[in-house]
PDB file of N, CA and C in Angstrom:
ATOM      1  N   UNK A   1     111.189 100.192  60.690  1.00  0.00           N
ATOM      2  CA  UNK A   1     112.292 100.826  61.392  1.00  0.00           C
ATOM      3  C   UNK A   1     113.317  99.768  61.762  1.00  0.00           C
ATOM      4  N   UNK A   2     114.657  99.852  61.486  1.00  0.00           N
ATOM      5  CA  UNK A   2     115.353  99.317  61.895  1.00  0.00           C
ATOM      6  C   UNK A   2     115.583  99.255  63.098  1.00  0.00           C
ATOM      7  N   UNK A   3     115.813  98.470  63.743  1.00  0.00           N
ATOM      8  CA  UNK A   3     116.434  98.630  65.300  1.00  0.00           C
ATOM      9  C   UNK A   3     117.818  97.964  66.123  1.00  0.00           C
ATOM     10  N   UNK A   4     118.712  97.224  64.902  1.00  0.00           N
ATOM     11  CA  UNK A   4     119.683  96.769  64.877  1.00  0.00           C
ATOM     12  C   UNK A   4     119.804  95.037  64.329  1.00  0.00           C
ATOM     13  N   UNK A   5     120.869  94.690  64.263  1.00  0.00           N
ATOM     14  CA  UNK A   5     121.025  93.261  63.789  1.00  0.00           C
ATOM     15  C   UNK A   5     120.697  91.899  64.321  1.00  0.00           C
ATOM     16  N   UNK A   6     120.083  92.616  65.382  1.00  0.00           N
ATOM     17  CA  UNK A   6     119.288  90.704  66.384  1.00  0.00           C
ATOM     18  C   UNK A   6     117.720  91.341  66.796  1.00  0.00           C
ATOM     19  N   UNK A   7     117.543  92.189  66.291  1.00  0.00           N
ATOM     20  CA  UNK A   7     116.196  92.748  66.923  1.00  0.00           C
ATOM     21  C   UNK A   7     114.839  91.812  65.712  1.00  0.00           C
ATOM     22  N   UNK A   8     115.181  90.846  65.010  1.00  0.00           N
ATOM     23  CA  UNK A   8     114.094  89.910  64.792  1.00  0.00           C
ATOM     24  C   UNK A   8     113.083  90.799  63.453  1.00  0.00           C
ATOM     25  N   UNK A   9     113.233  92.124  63.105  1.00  0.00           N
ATOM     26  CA  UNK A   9     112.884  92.776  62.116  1.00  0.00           C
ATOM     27  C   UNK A   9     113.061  92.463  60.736  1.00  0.00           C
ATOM     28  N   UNK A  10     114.420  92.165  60.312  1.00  0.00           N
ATOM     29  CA  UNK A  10     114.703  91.311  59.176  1.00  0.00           C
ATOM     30  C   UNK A  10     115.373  89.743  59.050  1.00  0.00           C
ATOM     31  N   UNK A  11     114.885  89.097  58.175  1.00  0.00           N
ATOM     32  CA  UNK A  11     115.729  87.723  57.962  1.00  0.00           C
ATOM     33  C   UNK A  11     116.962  88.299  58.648  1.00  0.00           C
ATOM     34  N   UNK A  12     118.037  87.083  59.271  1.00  0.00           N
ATOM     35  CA  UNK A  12     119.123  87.303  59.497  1.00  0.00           C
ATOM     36  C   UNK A  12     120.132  87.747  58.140  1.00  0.00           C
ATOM     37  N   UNK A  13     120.068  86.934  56.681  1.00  0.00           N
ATOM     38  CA  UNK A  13     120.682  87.500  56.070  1.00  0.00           C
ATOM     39  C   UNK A  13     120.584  88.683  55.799  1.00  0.00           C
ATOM     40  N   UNK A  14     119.573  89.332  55.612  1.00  0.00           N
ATOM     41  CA  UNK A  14     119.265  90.616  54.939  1.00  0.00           C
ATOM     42  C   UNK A  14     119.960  91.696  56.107  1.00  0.00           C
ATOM     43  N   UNK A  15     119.575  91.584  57.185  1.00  0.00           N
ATOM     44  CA  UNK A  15     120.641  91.898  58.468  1.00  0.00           C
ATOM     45  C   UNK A  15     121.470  92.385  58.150  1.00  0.00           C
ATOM     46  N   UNK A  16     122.497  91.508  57.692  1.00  0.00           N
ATOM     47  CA  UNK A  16     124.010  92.007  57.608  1.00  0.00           C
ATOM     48  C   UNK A  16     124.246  92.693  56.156  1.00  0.00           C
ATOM     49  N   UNK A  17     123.061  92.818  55.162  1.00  0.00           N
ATOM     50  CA  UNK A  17     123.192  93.214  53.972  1.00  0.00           C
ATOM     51  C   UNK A  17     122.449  94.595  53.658  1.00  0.00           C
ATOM     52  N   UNK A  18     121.395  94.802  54.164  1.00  0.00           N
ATOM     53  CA  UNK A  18     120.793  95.953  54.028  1.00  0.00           C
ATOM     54  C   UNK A  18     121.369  97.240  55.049  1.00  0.00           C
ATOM     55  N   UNK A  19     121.444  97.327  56.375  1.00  0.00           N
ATOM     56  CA  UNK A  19     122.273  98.524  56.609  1.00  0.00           C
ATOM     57  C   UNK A  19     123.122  98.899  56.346  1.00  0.00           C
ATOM     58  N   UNK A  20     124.729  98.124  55.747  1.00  0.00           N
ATOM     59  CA  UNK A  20     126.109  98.490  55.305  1.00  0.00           C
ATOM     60  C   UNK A  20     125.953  99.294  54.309  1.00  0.00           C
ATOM     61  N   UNK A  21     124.607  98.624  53.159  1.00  0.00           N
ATOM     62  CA  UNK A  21     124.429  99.488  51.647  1.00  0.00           C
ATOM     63  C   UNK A  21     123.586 100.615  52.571  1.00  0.00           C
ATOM     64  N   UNK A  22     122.746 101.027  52.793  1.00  0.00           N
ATOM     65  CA  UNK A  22     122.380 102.052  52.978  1.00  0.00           C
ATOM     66  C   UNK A  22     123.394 103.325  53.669  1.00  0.00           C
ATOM     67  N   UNK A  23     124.489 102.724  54.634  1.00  0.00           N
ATOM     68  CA  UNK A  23     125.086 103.341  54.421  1.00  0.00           C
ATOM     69  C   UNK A  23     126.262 103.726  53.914  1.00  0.00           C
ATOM     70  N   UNK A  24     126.440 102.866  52.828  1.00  0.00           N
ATOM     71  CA  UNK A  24     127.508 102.935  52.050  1.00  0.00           C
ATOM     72  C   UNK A  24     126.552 104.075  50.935  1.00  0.00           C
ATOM     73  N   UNK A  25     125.340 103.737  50.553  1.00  0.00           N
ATOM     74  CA  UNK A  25     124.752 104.685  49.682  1.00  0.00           C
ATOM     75  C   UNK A  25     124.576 106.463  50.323  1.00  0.00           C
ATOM     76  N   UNK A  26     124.386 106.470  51.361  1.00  0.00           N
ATOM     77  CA  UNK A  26     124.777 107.424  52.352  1.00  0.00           C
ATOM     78  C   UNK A  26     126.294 108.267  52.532  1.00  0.00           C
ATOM     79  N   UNK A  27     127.024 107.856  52.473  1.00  0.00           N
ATOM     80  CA  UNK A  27     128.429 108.009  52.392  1.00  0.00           C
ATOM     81  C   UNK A  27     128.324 108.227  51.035  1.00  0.00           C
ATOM     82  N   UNK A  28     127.901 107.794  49.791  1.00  0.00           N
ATOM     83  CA  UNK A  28     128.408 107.895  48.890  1.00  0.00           C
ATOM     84  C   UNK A  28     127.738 109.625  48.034  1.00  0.00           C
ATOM     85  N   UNK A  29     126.254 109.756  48.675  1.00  0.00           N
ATOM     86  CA  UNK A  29     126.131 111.211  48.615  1.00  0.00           C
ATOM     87  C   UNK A  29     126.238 112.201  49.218  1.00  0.00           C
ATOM     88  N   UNK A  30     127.109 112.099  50.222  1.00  0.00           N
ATOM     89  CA  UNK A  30     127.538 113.195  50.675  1.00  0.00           C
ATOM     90  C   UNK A  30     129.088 113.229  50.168  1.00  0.00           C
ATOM     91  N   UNK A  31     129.763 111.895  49.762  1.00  0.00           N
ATOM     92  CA  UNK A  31     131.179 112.378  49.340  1.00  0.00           C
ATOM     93  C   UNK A  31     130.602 112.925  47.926  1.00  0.00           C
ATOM     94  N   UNK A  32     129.525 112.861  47.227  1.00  0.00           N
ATOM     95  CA  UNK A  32     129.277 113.828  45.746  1.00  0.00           C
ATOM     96  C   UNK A  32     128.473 115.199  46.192  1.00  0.00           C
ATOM     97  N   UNK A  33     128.173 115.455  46.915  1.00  0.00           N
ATOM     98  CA  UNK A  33     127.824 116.642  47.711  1.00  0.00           C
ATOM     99  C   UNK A  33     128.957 117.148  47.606  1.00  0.00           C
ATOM    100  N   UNK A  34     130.094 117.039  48.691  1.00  0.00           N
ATOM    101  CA  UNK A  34     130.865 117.710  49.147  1.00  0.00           C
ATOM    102  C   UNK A  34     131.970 117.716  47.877  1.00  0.00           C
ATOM    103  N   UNK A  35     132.553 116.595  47.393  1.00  0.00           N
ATOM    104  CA  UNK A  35     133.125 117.247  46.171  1.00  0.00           C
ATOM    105  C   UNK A  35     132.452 118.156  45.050  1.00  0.00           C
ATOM    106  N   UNK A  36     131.262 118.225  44.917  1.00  0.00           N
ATOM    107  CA  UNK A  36     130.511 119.197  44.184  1.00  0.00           C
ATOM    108  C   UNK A  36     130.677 120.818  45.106  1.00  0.00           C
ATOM    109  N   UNK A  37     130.513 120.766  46.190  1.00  0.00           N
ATOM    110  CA  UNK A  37     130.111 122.027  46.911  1.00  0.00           C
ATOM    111  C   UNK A  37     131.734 122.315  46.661  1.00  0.00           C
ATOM    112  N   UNK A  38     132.915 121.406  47.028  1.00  0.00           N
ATOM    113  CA  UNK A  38     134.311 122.185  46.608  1.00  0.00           C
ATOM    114  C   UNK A  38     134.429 122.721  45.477  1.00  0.00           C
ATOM    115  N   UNK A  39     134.052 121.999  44.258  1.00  0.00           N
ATOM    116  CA  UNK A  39     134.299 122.414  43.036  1.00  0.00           C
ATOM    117  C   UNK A  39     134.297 123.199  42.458  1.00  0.00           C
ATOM    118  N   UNK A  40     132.499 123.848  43.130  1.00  0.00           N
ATOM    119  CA  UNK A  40     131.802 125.220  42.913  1.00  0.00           C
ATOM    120  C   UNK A  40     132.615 125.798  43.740  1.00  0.00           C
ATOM    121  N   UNK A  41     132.680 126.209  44.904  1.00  0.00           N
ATOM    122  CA  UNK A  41     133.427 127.466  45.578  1.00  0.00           C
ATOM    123  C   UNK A  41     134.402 128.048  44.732  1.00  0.00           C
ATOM    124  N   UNK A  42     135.206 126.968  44.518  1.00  0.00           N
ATOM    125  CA  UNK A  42     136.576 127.077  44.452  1.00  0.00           C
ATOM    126  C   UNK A  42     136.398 127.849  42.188  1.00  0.00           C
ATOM    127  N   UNK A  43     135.359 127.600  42.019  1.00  0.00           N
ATOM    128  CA  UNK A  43     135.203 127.724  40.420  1.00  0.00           C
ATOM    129  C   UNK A  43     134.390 129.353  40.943  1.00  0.00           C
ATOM    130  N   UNK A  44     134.111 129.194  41.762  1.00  0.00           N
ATOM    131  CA  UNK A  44     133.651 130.985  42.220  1.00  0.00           C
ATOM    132  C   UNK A  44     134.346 131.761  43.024  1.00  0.00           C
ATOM    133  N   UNK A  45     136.161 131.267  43.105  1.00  0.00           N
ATOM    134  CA  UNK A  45     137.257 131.943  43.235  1.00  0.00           C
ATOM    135  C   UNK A  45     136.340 132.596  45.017  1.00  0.00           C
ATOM    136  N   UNK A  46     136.160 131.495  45.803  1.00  0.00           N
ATOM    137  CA  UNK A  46     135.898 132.026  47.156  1.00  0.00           C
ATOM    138  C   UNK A  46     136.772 130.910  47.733  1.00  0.00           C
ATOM    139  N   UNK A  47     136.778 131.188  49.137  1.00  0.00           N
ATOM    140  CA  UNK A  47     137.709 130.323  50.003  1.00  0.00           C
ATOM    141  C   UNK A  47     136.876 129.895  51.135  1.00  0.00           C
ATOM    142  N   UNK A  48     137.078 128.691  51.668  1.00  0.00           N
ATOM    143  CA  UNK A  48     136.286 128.048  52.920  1.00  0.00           C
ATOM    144  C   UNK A  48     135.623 129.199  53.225  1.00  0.00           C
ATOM    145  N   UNK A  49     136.733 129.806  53.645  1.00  0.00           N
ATOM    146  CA  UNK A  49     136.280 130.708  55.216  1.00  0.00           C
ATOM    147  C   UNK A  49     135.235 131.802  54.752  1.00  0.00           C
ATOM    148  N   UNK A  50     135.337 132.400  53.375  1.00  0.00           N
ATOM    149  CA  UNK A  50     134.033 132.699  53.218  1.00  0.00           C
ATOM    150  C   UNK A  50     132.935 132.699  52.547  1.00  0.00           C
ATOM    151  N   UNK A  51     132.903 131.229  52.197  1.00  0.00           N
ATOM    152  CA  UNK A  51     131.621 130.392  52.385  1.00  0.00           C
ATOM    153  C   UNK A  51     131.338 130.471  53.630  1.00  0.00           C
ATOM    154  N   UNK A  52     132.004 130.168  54.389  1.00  0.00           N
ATOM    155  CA  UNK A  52     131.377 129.833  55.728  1.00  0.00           C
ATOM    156  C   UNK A  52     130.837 130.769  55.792  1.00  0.00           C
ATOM    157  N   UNK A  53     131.354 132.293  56.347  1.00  0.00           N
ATOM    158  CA  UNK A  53     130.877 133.685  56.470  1.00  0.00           C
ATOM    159  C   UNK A  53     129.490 133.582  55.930  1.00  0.00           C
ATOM    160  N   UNK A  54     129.301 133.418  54.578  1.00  0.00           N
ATOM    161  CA  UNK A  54     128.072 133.401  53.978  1.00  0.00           C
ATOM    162  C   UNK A  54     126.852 132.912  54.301  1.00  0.00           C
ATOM    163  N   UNK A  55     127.425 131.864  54.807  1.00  0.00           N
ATOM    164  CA  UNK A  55     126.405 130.993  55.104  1.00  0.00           C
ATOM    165  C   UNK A  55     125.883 131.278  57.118  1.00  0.00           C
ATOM    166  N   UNK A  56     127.015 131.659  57.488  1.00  0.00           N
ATOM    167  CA  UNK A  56     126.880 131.704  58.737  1.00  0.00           C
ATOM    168  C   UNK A  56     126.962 130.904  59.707  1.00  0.00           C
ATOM    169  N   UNK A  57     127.901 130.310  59.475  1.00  0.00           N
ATOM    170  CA  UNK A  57     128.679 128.923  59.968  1.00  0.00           C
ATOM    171  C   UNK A  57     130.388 128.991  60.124  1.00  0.00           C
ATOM    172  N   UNK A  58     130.664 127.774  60.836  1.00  0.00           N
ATOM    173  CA  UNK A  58     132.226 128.199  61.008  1.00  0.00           C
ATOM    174  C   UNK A  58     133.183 127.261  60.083  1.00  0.00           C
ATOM    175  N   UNK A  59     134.551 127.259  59.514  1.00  0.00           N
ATOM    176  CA  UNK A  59     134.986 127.244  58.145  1.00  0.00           C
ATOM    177  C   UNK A  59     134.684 126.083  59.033  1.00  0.00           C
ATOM    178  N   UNK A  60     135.078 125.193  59.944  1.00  0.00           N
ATOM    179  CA  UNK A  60     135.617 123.453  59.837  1.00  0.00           C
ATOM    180  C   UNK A  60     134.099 122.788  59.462  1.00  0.00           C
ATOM    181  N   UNK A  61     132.903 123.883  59.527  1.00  0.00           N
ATOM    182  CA  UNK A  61     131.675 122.946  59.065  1.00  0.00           C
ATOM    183  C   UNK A  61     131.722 122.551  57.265  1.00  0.00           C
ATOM    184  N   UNK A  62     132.399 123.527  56.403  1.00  0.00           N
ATOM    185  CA  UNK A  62     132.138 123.663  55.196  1.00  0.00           C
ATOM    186  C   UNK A  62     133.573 123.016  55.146  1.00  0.00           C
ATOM    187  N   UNK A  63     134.729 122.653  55.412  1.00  0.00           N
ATOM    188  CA  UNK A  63     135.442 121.478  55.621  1.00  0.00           C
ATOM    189  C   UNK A  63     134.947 120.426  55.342  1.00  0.00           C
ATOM    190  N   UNK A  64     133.914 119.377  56.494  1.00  0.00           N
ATOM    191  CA  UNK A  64     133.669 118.763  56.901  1.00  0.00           C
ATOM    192  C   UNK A  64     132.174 118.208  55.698  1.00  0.00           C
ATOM    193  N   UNK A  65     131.736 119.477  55.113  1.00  0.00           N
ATOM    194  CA  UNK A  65     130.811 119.237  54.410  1.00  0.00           C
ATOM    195  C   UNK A  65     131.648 118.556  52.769  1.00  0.00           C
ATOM    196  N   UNK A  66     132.417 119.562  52.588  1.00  0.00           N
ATOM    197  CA  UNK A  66     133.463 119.331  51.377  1.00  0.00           C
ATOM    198  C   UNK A  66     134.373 117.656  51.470  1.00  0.00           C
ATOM    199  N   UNK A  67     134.057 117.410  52.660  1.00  0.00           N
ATOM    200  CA  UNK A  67     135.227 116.442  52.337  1.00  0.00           C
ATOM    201  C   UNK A  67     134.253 114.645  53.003  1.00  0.00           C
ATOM    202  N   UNK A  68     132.865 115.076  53.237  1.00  0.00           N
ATOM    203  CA  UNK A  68     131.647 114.006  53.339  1.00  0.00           C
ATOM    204  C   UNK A  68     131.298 113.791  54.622  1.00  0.00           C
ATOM    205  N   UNK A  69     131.955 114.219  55.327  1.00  0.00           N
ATOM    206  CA  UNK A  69     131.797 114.209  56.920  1.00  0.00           C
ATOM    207  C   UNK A  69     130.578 114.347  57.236  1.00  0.00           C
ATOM    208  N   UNK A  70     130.126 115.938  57.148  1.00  0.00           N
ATOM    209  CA  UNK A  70     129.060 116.287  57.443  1.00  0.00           C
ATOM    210  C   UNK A  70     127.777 116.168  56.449  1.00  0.00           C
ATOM    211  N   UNK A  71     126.424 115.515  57.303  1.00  0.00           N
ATOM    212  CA  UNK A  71     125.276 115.422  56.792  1.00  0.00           C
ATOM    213  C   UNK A  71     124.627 116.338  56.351  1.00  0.00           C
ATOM    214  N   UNK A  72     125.022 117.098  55.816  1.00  0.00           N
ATOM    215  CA  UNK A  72     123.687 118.824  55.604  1.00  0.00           C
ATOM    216  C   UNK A  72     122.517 118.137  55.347  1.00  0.00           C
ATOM    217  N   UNK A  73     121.587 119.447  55.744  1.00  0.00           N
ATOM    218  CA  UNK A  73     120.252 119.162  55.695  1.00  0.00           C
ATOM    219  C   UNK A  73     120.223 120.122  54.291  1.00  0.00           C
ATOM    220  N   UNK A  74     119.150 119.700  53.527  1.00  0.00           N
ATOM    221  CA  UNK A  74     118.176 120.235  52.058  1.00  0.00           C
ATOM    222  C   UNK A  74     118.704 121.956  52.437  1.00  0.00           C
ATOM    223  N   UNK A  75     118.125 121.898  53.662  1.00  0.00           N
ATOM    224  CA  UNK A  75     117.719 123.747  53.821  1.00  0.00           C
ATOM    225  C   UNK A  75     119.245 124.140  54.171  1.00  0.00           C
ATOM    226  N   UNK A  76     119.805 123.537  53.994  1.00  0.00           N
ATOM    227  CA  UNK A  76     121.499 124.124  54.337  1.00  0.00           C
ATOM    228  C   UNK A  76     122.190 124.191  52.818  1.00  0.00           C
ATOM    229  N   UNK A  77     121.960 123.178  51.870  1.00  0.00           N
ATOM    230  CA  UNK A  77     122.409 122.923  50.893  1.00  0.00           C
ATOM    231  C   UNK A  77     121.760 124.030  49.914  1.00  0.00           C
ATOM    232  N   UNK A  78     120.983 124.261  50.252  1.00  0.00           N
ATOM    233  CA  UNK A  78     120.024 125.207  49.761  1.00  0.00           C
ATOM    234  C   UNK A  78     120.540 126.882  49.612  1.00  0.00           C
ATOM    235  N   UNK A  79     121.208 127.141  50.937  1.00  0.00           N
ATOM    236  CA  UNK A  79     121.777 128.117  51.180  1.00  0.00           C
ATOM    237  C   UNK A  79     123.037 127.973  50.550  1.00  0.00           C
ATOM    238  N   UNK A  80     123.436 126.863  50.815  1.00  0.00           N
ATOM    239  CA  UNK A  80     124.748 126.810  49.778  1.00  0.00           C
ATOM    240  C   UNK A  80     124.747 127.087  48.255  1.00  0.00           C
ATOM    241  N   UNK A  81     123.875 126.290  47.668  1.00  0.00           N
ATOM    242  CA  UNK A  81     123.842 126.785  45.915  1.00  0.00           C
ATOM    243  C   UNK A  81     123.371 128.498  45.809  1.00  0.00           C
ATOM    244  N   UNK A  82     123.004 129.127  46.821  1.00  0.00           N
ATOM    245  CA  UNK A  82     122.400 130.455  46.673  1.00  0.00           C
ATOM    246  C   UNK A  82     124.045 131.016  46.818  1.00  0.00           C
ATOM    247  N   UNK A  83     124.658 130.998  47.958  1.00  0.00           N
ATOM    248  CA  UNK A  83     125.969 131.528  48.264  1.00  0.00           C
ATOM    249  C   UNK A  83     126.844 131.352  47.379  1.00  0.00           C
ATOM    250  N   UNK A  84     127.100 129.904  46.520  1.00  0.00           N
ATOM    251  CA  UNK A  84     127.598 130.187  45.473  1.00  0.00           C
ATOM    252  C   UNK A  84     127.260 130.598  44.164  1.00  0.00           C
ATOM    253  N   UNK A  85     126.095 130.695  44.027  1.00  0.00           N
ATOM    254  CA  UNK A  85     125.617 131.247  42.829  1.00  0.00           C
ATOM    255  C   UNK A  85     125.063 130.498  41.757  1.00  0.00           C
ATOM    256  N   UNK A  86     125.017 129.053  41.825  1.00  0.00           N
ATOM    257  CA  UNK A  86     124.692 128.127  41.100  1.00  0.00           C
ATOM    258  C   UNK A  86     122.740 127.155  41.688  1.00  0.00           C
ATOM    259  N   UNK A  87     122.499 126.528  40.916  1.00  0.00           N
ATOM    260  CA  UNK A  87     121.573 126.172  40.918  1.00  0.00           C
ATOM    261  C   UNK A  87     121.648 124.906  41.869  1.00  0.00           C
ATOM    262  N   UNK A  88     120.093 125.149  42.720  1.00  0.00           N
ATOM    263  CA  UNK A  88     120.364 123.470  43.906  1.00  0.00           C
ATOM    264  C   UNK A  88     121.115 122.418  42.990  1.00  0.00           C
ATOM    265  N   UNK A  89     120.228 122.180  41.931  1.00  0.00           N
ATOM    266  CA  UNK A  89     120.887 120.707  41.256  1.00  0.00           C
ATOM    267  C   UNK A  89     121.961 120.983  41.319  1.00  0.00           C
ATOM    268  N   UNK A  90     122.502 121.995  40.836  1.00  0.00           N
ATOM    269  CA  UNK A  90     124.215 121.524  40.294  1.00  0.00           C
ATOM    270  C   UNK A  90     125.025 120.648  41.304  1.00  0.00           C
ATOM    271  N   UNK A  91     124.609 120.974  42.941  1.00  0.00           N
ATOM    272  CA  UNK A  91     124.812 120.289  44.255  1.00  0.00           C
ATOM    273  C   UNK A  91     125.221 118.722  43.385  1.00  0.00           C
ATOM    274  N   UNK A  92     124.007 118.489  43.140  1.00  0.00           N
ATOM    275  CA  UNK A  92     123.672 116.772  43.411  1.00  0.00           C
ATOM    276  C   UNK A  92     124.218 116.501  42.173  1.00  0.00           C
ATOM    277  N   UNK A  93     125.018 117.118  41.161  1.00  0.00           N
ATOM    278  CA  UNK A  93     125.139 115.793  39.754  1.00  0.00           C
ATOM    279  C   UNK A  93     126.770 115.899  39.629  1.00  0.00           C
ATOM    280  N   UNK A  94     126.055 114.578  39.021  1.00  0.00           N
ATOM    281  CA  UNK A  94     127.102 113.425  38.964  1.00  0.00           C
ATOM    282  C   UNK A  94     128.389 113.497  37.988  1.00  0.00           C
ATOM    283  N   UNK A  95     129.625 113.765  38.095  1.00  0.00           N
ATOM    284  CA  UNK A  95     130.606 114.280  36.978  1.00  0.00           C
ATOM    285  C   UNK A  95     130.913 115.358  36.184  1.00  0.00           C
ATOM    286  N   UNK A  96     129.934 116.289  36.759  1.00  0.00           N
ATOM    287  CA  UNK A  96     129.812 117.720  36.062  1.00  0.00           C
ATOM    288  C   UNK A  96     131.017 118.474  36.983  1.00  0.00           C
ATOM    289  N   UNK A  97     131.260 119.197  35.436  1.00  0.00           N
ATOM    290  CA  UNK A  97     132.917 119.806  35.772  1.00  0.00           C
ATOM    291  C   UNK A  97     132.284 121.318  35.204  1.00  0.00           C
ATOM    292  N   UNK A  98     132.726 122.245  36.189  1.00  0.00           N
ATOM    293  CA  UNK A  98     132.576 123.432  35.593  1.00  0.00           C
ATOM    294  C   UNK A  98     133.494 124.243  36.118  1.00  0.00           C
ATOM    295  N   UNK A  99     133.777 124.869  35.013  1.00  0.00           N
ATOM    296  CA  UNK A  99     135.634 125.397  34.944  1.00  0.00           C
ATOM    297  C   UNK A  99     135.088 127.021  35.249  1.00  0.00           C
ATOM    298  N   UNK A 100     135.819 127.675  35.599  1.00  0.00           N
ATOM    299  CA  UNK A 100     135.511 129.049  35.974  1.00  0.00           C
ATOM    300  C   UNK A 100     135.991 129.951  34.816  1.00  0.00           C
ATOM    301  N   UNK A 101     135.207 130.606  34.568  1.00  0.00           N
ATOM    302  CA  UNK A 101     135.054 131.588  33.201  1.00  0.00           C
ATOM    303  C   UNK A 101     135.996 132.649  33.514  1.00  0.00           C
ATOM    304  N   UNK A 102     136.937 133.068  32.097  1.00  0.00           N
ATOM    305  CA  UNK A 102     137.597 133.994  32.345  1.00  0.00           C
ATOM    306  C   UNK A 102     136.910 134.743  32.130  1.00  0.00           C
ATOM    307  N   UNK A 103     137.357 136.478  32.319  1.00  0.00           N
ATOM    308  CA  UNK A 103     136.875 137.698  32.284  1.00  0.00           C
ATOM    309  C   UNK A 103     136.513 138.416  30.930  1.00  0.00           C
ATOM    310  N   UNK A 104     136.584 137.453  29.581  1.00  0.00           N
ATOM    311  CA  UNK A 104     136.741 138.007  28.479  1.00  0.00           C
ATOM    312  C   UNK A 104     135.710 137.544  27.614  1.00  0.00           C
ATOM    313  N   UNK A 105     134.626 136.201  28.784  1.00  0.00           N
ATOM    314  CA  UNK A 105     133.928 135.361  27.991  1.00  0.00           C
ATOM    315  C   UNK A 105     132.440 135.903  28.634  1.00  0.00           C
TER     316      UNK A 105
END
């Protein structure tokens, strides 16, 4: 357990090197979370506000989720790929673009 940067737990170098990446690796999946969770909504022609509805939450949480702010938990994200209609994974990967199907395909 970490307990901060003088608490004698790690070498001093590792100190200043191991929490920044963790949460830089931290930050970095929730900003692919949340640009994924926009992508989908918005490719399932819904709007914040009702996602939110859906989910049962208020729009500035699905804001906040969309734009990396917020930490969702598994069981939230969970509800999310159900509300939009897509599969948990699609949440989590990496560069996948999915364009919204016209009505003829």
């Amino acid at each position: 357990m970490y307990r901060g940067r003088d608490s004698g737990h790690w070498p001093r170098s590792a100190s200043s090197q191991r929490p920044s990446r963790i949460v830089s690796m931290a930050e970095d999946v929730r900003h692919l979370v949340g640009g994924n969770v926009r992508r989908l909504r918005i490719a399932a022609g819904m709007s914040q506000a009702e996602l939110a509805n859906r989910l049962g939450v208020d729009r500035s949480y699905v804001s906040g989720l969309e734009l990396g702010t917020r930490n969702a938990t598994i069981v939230t994200l969970r509800r999310v790929s159900k509300a939009l209609g897509v599969t948990f994974q699609e949440i989590f990967v990496q560069g996948a673009r999915r364009t919204r199907r016209s009505k003829g395909s």
